[in-house]
N, C-alpha and C. Protein backbone atom coordinates (compact mmCIF):
# COMPACT_ATOMS: atom_id res chain seq x y z
N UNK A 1 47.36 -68.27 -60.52
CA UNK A 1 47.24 -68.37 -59.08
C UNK A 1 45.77 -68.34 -58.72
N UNK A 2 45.40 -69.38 -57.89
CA UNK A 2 44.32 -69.61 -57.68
C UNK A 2 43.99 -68.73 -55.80
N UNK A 3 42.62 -68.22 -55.27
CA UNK A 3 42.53 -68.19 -53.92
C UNK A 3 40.85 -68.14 -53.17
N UNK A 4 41.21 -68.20 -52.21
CA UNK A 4 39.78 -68.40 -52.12
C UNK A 4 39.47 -67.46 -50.59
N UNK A 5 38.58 -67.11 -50.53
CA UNK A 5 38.13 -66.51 -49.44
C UNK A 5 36.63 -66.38 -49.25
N UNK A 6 35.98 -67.10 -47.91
CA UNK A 6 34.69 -67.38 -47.41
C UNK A 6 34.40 -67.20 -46.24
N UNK A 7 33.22 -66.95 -45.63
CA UNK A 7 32.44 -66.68 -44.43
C UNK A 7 31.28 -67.42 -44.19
N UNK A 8 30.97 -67.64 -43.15
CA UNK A 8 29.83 -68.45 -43.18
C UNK A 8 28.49 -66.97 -41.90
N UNK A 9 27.56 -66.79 -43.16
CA UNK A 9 26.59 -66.05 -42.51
C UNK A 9 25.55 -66.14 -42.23
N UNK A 10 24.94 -65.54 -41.16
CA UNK A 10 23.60 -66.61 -40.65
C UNK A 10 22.46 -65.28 -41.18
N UNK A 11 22.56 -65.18 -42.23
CA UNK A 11 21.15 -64.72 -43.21
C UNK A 11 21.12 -66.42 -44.35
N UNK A 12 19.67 -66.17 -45.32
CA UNK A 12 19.43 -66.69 -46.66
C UNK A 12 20.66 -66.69 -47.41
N UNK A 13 20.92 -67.40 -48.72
CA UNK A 13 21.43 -67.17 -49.82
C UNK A 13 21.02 -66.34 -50.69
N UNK A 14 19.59 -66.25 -50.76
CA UNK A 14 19.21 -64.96 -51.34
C UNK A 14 19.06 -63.76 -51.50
N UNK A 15 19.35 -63.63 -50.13
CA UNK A 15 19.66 -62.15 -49.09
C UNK A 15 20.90 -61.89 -49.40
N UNK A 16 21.73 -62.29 -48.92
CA UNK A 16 23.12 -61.84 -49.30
C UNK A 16 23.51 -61.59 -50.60
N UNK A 17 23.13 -62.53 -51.40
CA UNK A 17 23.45 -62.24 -52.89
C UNK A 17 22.64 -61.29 -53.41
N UNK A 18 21.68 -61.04 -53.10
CA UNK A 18 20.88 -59.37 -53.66
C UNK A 18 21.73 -58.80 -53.04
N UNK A 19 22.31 -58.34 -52.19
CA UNK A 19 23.32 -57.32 -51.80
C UNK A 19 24.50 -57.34 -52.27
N UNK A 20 25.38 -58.60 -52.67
CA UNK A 20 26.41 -58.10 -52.92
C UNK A 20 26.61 -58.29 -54.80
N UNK A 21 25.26 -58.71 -55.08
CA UNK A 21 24.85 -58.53 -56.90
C UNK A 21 24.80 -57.06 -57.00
N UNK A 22 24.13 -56.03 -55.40
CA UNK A 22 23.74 -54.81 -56.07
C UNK A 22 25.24 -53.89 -55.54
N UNK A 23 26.39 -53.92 -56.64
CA UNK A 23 27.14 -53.37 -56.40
C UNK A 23 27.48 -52.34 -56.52
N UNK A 24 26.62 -51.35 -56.85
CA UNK A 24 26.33 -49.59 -57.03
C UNK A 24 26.06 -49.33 -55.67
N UNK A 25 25.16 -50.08 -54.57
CA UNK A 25 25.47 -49.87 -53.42
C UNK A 25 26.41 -49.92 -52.25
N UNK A 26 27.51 -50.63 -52.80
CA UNK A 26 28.57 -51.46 -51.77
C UNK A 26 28.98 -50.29 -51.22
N UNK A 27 29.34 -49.01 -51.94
CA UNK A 27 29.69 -47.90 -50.77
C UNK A 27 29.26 -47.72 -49.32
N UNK A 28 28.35 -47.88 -49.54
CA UNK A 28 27.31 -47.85 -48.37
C UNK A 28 27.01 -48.29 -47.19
N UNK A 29 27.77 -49.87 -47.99
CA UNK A 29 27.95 -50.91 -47.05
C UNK A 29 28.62 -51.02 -46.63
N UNK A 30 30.06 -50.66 -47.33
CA UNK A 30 31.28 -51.22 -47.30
C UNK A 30 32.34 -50.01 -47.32
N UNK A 31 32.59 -49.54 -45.74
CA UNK A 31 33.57 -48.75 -45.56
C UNK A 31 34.60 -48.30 -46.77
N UNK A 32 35.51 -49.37 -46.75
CA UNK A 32 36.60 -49.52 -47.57
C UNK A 32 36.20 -49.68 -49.20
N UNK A 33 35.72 -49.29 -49.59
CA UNK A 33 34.97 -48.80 -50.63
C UNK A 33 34.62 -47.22 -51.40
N UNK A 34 35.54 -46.58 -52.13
CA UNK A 34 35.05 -45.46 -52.32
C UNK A 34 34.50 -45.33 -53.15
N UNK A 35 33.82 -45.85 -54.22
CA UNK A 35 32.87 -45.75 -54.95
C UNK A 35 32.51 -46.55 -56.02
N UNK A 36 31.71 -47.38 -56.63
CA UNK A 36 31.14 -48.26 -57.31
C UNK A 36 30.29 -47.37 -58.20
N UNK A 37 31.03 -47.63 -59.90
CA UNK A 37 30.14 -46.71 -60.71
C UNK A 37 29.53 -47.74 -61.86
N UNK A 38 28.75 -47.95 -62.39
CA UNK A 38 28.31 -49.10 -63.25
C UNK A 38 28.19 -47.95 -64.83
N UNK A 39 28.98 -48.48 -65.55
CA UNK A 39 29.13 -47.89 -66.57
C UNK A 39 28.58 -48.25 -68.43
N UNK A 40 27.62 -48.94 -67.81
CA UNK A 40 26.61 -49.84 -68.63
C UNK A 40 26.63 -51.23 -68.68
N UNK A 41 25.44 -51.48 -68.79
CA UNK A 41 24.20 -52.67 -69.17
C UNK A 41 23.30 -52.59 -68.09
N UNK A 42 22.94 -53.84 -67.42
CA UNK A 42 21.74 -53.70 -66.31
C UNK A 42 22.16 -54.81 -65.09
N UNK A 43 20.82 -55.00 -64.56
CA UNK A 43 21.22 -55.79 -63.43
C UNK A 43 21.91 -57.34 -63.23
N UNK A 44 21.73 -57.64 -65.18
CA UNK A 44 21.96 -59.08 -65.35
C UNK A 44 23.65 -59.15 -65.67
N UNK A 45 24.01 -58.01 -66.49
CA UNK A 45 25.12 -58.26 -67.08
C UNK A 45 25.91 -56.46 -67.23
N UNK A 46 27.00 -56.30 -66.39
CA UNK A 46 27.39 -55.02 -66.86
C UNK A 46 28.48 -54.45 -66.79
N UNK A 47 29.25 -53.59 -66.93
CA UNK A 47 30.84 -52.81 -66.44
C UNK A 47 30.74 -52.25 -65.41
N UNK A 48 31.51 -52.70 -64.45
CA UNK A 48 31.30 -51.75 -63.44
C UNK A 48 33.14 -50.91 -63.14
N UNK A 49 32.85 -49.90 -63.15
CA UNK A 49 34.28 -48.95 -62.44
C UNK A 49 34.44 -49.39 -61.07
N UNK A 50 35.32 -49.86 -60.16
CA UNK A 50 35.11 -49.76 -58.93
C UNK A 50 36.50 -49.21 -57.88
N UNK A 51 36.37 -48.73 -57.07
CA UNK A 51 37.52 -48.06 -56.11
C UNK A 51 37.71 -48.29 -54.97
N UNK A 52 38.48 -49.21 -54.09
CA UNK A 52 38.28 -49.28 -52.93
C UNK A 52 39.48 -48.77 -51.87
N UNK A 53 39.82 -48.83 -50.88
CA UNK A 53 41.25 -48.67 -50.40
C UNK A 53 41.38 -50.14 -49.12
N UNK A 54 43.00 -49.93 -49.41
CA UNK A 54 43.69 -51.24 -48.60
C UNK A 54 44.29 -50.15 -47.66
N UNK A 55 43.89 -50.49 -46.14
CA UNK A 55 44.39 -49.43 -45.62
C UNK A 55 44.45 -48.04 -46.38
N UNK A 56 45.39 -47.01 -46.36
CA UNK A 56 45.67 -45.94 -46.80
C UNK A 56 45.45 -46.06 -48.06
N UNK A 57 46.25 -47.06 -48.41
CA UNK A 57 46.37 -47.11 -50.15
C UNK A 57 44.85 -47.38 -51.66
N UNK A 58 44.86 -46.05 -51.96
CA UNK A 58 43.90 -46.21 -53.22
C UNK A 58 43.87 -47.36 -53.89
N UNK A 59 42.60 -48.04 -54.50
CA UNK A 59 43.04 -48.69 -56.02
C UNK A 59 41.68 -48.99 -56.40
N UNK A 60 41.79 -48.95 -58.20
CA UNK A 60 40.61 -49.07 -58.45
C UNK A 60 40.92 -50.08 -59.82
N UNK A 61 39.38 -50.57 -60.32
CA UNK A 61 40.11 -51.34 -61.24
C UNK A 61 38.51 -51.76 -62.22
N UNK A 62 38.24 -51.99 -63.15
CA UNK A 62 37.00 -52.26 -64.47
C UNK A 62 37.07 -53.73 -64.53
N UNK A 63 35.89 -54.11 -64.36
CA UNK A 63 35.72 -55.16 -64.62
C UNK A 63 33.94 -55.66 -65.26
N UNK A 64 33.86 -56.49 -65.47
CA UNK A 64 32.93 -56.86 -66.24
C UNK A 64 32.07 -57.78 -65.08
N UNK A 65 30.71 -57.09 -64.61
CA UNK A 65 29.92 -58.04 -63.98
C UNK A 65 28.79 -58.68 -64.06
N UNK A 66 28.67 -60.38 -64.00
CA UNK A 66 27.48 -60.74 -64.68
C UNK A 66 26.56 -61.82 -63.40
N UNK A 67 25.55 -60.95 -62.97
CA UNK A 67 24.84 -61.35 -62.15
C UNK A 67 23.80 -62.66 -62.48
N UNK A 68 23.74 -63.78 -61.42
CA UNK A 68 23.12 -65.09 -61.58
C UNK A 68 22.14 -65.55 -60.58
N UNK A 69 21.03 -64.71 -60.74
CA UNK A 69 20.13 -65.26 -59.17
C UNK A 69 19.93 -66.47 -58.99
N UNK A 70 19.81 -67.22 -60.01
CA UNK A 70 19.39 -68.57 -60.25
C UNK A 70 19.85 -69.91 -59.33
N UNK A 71 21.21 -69.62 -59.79
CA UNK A 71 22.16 -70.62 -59.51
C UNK A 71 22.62 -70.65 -57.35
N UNK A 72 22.42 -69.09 -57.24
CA UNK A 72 23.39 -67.48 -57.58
C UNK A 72 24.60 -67.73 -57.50
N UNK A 73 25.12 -67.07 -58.24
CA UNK A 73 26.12 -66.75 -58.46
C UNK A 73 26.67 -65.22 -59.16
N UNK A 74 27.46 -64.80 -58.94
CA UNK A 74 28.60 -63.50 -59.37
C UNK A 74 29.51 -63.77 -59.64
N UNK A 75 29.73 -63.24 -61.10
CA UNK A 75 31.14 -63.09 -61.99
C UNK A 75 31.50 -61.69 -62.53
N UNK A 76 33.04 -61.60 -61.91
CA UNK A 76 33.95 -60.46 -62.33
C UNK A 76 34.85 -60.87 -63.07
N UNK A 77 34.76 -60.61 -64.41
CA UNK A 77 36.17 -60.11 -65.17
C UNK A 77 36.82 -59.13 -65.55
N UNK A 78 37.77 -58.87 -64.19
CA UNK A 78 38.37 -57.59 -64.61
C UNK A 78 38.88 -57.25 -65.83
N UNK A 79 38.86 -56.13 -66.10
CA UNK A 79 39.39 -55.65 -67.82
C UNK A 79 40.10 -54.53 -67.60
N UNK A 80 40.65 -54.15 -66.09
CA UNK A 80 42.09 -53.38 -66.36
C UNK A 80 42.19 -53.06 -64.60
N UNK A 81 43.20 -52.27 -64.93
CA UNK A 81 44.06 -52.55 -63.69
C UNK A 81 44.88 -52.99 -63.29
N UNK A 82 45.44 -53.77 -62.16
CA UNK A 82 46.56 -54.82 -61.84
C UNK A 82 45.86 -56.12 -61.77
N UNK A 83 44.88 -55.99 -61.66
CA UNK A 83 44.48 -57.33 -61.94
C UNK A 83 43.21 -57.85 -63.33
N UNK A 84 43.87 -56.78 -64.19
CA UNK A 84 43.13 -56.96 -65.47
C UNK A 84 43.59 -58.44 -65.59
N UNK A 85 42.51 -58.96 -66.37
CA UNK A 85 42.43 -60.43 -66.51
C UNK A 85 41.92 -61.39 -65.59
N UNK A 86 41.77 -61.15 -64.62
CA UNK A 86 41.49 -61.98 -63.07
C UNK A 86 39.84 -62.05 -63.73
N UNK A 87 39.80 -63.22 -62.81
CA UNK A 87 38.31 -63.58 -62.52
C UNK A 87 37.86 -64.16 -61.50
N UNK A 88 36.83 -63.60 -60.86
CA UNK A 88 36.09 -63.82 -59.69
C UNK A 88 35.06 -64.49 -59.85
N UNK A 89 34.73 -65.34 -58.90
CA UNK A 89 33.69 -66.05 -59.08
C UNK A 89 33.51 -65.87 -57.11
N UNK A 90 31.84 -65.08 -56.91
CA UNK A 90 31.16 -65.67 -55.85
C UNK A 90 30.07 -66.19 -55.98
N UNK A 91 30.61 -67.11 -54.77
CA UNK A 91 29.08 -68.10 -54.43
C UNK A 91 28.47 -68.03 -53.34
N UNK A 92 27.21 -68.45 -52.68
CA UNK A 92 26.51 -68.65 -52.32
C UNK A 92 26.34 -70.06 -51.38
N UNK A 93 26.82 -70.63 -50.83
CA UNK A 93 26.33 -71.81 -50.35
C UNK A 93 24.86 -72.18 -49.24
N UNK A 94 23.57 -72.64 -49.72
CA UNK A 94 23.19 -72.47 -47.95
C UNK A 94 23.33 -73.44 -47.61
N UNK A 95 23.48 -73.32 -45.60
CA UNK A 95 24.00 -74.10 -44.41
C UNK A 95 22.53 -74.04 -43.91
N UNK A 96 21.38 -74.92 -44.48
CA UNK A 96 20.29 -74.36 -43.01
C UNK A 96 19.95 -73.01 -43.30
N UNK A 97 19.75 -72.72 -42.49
CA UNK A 97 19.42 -70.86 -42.26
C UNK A 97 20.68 -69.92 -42.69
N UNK A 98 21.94 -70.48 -42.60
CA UNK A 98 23.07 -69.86 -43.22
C UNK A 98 23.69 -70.13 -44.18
N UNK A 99 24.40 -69.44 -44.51
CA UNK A 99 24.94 -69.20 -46.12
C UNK A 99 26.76 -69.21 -46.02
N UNK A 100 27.50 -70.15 -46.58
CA UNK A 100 28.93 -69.92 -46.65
C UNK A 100 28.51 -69.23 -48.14
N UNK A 101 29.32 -68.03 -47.77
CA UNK A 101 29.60 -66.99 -48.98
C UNK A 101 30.81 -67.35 -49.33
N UNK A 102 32.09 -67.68 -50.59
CA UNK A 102 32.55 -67.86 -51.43
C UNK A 102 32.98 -67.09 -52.45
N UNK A 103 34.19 -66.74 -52.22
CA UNK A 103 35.01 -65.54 -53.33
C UNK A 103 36.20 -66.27 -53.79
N UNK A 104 36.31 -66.67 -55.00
CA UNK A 104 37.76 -67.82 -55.70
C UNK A 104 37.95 -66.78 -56.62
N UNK A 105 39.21 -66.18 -56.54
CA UNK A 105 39.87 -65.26 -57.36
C UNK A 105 40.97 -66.43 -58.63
N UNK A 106 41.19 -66.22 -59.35
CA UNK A 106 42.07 -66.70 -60.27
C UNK A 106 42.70 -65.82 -61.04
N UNK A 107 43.77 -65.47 -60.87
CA UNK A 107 44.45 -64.50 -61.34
C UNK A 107 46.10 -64.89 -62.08
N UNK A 108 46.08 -65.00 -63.62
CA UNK A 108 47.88 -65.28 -63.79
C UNK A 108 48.30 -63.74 -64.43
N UNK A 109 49.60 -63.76 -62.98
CA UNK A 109 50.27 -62.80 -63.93
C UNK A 109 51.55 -62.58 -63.21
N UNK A 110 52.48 -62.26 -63.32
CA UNK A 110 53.93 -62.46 -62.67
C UNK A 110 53.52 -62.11 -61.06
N UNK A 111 52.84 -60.90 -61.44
CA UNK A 111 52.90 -60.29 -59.72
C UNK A 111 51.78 -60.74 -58.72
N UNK A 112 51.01 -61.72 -59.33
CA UNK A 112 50.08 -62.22 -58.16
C UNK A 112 50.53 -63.06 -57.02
N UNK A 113 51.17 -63.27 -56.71
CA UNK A 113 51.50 -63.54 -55.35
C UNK A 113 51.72 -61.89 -54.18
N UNK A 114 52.14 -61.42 -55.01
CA UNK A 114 52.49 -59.81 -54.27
C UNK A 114 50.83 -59.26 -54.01
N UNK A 115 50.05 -59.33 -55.63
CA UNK A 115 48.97 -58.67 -55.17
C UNK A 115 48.02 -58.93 -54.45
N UNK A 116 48.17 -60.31 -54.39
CA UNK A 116 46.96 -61.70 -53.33
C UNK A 116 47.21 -61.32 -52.04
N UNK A 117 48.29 -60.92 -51.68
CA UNK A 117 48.81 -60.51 -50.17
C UNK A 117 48.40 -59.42 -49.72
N UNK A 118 49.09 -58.56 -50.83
CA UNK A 118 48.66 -57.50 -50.23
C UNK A 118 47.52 -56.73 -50.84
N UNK A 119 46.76 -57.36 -51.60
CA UNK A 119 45.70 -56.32 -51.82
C UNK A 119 44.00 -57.33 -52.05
N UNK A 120 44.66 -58.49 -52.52
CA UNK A 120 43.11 -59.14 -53.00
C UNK A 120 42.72 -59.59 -51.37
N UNK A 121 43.63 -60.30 -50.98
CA UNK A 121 42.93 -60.81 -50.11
C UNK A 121 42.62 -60.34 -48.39
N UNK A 122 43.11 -58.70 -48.19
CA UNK A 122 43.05 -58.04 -47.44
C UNK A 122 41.53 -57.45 -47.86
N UNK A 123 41.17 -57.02 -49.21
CA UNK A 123 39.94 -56.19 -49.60
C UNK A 123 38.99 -57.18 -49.92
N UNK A 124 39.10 -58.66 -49.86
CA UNK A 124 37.96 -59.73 -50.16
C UNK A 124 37.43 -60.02 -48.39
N UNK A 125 38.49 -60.38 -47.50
CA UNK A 125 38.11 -60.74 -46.44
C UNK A 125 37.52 -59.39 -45.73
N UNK A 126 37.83 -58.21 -45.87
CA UNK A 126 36.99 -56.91 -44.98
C UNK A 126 35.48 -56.83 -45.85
N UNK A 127 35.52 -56.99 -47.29
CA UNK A 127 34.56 -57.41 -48.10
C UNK A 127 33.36 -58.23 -47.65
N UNK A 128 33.98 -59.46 -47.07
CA UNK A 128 32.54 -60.37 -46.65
C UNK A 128 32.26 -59.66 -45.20
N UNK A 129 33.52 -59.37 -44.10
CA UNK A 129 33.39 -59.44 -42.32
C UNK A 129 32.20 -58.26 -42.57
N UNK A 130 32.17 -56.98 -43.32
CA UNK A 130 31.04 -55.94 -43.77
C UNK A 130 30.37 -56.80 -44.23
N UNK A 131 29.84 -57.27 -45.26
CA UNK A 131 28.88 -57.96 -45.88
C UNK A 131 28.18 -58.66 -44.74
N UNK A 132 28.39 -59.55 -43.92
CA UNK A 132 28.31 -60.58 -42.78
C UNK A 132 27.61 -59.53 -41.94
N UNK A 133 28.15 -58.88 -41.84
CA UNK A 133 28.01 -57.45 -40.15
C UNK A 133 26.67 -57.05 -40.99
N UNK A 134 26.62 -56.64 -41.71
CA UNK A 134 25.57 -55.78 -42.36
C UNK A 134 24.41 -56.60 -42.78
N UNK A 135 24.54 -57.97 -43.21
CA UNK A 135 23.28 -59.05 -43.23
C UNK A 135 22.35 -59.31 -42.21
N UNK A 136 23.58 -59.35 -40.86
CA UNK A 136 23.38 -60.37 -39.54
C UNK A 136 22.03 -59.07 -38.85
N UNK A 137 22.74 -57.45 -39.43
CA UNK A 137 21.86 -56.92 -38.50
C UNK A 137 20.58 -56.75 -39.05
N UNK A 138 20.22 -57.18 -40.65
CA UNK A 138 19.46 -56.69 -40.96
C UNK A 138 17.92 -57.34 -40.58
């Protein structure tokens, strides 16, 4: 199962993606977020633990993140959880002075239609509307 979820924000491409590459901070940023722990390598390539909540509901999940200023780009491969196996890919687009930001989840596994509903794509879209809110004011 393929999905996609994007925003279009009126910062750089480079701006935004230093922020949401530096994901030891997303707490900070990002309400719905309880904590982002990076559990080795560095800024290019690393594990990160992460925890967020959907509404009420906890969930957390390991994944593997490998940061791309270049291109930019961000890649998650989760490595456990409910969506162990999934992979994320964000991008970057710039518009001019703005940036369509870009989150394509790909996920196979019996229950992704259940979890796309109710959990990826409720915690991707509050994900960027923070990300967006928090660029625009900076």
């Amino acid at each position: 199962m393929r999905m996609r979820n994007e925003i279009v924000v009126e910062a750089a491409a480079q701006t935004i993606y230093q922020r949401a590459a530096a994901t030891e901070a997303w707490p900070q940023l990002l309400p719905h977020y309880r904590y982002v722990r990076v559990l080795s390598g560095d800024t290019r390539q690393r594990i990160v633990e992460m925890a967020a909540r959907r509404g009420a509901v906890p969930v957390r999940w390991r994944a593997e993140q490998i940061n791309d200023p270049v291109t930019p780009q961000i890649i998650f491969r989760h490595l456990g959880g409910w969506t162990r196996g999934m992979q994320v890919f964000w991008r970057f687009e710039p518009l001019g002075a703005s940036t369509r930001v870009i989150i394509d989840h790909e996920l196979r596994s019996p229950l992704a239609p259940f979890i796309a509903k109710f959990f990826i794509d409720p915690i991707a879209n509050k994900t960027l509307a923070c990300m967006k809110a928090h660029a625009e004011r900076s």
